[in-house]
C-alpha atoms as a PDB file:
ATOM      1  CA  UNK A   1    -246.641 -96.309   4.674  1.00  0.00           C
ATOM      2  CA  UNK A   2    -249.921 -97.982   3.409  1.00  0.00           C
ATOM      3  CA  UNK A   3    -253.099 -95.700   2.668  1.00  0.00           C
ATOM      4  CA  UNK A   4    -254.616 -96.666   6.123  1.00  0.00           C
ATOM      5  CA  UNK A   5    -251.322 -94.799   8.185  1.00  0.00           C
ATOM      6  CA  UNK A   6    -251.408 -92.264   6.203  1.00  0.00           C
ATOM      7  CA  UNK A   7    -255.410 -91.671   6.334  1.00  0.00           C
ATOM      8  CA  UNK A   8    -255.186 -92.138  10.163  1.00  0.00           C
ATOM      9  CA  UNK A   9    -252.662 -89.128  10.430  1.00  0.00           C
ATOM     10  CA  UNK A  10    -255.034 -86.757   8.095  1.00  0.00           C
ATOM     11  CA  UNK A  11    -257.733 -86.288  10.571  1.00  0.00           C
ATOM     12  CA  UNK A  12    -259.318 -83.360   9.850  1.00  0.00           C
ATOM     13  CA  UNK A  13    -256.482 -80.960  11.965  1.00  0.00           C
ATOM     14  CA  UNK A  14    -255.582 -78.341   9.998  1.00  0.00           C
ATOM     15  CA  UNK A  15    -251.689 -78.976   9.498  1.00  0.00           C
ATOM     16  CA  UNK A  16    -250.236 -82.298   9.289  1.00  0.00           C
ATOM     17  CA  UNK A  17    -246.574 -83.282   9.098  1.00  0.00           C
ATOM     18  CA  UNK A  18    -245.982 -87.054   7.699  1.00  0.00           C
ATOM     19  CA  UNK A  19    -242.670 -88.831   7.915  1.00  0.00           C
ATOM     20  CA  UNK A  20    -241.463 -91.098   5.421  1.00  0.00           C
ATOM     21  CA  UNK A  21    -238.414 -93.162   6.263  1.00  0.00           C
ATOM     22  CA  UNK A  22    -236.196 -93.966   3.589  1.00  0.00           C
ATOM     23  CA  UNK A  23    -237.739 -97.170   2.419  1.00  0.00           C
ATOM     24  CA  UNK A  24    -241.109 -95.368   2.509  1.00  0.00           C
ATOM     25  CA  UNK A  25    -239.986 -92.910  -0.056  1.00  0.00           C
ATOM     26  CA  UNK A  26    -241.511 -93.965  -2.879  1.00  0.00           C
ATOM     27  CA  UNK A  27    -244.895 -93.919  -1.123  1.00  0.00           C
ATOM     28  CA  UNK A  28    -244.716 -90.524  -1.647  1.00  0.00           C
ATOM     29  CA  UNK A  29    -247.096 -89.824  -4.920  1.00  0.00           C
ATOM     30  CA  UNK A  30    -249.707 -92.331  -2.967  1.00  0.00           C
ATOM     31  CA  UNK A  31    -249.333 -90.247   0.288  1.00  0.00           C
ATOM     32  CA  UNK A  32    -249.981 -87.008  -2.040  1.00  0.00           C
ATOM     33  CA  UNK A  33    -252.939 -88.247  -3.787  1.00  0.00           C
ATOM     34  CA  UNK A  34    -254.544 -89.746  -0.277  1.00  0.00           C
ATOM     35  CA  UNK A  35    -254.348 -85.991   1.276  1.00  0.00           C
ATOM     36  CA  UNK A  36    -255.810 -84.660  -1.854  1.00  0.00           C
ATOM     37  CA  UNK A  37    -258.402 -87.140  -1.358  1.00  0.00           C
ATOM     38  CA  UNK A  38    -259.217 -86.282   1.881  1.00  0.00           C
ATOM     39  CA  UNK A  39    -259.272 -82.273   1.485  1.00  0.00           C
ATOM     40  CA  UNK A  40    -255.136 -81.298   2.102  1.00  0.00           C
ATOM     41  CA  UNK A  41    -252.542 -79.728   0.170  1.00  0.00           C
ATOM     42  CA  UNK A  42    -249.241 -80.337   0.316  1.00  0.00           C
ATOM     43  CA  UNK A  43    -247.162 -77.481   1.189  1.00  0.00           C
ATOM     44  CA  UNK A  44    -243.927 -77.884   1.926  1.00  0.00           C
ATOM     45  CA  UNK A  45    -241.477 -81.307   1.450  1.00  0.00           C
ATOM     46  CA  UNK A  46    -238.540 -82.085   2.851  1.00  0.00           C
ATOM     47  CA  UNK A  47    -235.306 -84.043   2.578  1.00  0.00           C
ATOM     48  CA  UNK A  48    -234.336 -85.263   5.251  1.00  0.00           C
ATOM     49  CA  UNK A  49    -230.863 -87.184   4.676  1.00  0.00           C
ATOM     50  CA  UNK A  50    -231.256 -90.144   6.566  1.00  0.00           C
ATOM     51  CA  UNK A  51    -234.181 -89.984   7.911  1.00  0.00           C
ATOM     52  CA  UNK A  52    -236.646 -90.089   4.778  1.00  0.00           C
ATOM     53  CA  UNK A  53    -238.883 -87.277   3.839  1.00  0.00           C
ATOM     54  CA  UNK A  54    -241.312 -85.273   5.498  1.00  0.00           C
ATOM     55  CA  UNK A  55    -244.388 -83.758   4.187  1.00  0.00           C
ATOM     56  CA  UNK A  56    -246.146 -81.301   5.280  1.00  0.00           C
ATOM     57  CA  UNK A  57    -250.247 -80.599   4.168  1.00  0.00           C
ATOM     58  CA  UNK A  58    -252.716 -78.240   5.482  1.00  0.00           C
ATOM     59  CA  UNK A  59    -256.464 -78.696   4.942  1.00  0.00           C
ATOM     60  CA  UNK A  60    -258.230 -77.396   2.120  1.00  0.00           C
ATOM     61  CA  UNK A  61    -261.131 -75.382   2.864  1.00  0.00           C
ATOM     62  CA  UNK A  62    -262.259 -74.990  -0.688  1.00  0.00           C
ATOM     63  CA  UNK A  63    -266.016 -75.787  -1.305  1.00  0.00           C
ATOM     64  CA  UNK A  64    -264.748 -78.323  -4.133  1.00  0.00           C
ATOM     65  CA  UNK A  65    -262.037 -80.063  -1.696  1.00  0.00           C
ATOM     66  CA  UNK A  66    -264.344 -80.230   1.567  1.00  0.00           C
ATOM     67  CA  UNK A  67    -266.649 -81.930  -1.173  1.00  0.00           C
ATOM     68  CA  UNK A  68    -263.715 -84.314  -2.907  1.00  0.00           C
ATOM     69  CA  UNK A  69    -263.320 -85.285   1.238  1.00  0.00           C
ATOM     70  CA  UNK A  70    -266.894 -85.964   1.452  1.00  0.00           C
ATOM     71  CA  UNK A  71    -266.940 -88.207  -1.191  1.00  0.00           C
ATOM     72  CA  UNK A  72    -263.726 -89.675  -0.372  1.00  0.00           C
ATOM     73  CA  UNK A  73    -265.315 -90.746   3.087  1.00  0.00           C
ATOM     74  CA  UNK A  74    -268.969 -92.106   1.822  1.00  0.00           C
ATOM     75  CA  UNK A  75    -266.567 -94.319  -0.518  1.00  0.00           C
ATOM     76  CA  UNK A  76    -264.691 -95.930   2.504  1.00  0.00           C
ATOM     77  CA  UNK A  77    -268.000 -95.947   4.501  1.00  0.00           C
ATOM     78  CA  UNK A  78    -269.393 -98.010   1.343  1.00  0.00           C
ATOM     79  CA  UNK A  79    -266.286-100.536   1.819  1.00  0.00           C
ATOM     80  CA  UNK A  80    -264.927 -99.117  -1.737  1.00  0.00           C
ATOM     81  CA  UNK A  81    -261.253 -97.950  -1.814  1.00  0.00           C
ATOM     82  CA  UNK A  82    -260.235 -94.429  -0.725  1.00  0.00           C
ATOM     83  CA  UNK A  83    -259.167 -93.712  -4.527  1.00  0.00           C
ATOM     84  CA  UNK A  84    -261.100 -94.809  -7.358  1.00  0.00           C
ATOM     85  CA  UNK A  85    -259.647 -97.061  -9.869  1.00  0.00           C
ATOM     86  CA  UNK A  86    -258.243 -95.905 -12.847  1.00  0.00           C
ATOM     87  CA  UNK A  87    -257.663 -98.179 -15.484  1.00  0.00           C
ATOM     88  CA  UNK A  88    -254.788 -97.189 -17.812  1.00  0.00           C
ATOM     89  CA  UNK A  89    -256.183 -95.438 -20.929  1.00  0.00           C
ATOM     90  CA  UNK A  90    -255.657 -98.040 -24.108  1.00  0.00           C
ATOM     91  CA  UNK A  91    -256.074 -96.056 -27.233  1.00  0.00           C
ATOM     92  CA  UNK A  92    -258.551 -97.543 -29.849  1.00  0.00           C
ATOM     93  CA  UNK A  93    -257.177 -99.458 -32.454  1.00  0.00           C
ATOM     94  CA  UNK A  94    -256.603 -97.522 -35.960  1.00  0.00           C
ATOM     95  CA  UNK A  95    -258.754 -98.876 -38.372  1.00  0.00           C
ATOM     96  CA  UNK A  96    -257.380-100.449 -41.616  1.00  0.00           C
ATOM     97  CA  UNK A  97    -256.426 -98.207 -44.453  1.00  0.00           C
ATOM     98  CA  UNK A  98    -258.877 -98.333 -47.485  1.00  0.00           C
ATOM     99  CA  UNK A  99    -258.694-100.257 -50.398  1.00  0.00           C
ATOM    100  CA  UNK A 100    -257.572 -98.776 -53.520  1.00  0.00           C
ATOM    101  CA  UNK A 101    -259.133-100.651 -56.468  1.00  0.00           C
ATOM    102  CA  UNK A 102    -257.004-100.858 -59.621  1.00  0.00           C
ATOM    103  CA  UNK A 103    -258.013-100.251 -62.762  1.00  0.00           C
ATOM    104  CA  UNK A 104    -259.158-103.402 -64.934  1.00  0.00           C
ATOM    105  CA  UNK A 105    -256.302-105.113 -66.878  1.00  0.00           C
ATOM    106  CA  UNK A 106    -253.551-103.722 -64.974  1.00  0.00           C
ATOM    107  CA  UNK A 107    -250.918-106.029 -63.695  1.00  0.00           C
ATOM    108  CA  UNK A 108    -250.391-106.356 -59.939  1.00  0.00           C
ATOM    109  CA  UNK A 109    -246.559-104.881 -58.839  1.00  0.00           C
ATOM    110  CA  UNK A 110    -244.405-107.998 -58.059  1.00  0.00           C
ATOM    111  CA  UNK A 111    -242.697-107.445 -54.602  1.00  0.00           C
ATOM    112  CA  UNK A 112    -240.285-109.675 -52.867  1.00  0.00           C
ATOM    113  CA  UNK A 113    -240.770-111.207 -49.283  1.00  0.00           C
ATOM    114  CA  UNK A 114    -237.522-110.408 -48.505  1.00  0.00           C
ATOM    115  CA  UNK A 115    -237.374-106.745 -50.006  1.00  0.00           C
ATOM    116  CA  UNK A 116    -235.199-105.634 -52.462  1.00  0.00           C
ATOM    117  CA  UNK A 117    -233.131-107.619 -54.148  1.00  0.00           C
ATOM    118  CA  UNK A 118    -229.228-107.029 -52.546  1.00  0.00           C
ATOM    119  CA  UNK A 119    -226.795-105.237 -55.113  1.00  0.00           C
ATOM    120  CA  UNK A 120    -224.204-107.529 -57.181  1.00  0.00           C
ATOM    121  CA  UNK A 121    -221.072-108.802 -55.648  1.00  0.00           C
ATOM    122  CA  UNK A 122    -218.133-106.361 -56.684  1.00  0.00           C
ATOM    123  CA  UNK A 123    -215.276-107.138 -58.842  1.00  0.00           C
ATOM    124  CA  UNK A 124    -212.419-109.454 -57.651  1.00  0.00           C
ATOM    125  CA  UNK A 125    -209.516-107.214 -56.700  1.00  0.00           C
ATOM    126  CA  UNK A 126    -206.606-108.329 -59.514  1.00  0.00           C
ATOM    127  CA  UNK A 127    -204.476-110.760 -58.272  1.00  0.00           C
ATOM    128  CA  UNK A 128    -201.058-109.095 -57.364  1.00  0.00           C
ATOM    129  CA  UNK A 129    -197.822-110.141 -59.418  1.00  0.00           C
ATOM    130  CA  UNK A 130    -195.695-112.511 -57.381  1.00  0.00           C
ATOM    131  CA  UNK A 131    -191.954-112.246 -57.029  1.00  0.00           C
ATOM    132  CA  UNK A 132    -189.869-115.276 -57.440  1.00  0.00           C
ATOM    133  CA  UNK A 133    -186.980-115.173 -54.682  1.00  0.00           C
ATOM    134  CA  UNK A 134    -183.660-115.605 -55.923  1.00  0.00           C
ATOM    135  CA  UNK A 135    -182.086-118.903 -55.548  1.00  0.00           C
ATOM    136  CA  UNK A 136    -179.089-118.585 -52.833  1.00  0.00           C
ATOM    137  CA  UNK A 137    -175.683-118.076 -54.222  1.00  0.00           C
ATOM    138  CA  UNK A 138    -172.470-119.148 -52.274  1.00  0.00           C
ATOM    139  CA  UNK A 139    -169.586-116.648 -51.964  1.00  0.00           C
ATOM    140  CA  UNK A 140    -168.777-114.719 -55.225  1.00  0.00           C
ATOM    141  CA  UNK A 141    -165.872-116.605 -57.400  1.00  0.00           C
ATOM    142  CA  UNK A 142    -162.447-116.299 -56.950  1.00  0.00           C
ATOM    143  CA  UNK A 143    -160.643-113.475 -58.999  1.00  0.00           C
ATOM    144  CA  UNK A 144    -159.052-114.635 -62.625  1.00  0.00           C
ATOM    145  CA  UNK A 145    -155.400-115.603 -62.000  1.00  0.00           C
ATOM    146  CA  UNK A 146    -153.171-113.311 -63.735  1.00  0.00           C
END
């Protein structure tokens, strides 16, 4: 549902039921923000299984919403958009940390580009002791004539 369906069904009636099929549902937070926009407050959603979602918004008769919906109508009267822009907030950058001066004559710390230096290879494991095998024998020799 684009911004101009939904403003067409918030038309200044008091209670407003919107539909949202199931592809629509992620229109939801826009549909929510439009009816804030124009003076309504959402007051009850709904699940609706297959069907999508319906909302349902009354009108706000607050001093400060009937004024948000004033505003919110000289903007699209103006040709600007319902909502105002917001561009997403980019913190500053840090600055740099200061400079720490050394002391005359000192010498500068030697560091690696690589970081530190990796720790010696261990020892070789001992070699193990290796059996000969025993050379094959044929059947054991006769017994000593008597």
């Amino acid at each position: 549902m684009k911004d101009d369906e939904i403003r067409t069904q918030l038309d200044g009636r008091a209670r407003v039921e919107m539909l949202l099929a199931n592809v629509e549902s992620g229109y939801r937070p826009r549909a929510e923000e439009v009816a804030h926009a124009l003076g309504y407050r959402l007051v009850a959603y709904e699940f609706l299984r297959h069907a999508g979602q319906r909302l349902v918004c009354e009108r706000d008769d607050a001093p400060n919403a009937r004024r948000r919906a004033e505003l919110s109508i000289e903007r699209l009267r103006a040709g600007r958009p319902l909502l105002p822009v917001e561009e997403p907030y980019v913190p500053p950058p840090q600055p740099p940390p200061p400079v720490t001066p050394r002391a005359p004559g000192t010498p500068r710390p030697r560091r690696s580009a690589w970081g530190p230096p990796p720790p010696p290879p261990a020892a070789p494991a001992p070699a193990a002791r290796r059996v000969t095998p025993r050379p094959p024998s044929g059947p054991p020799p006769p017994p000593p004539l008597p």
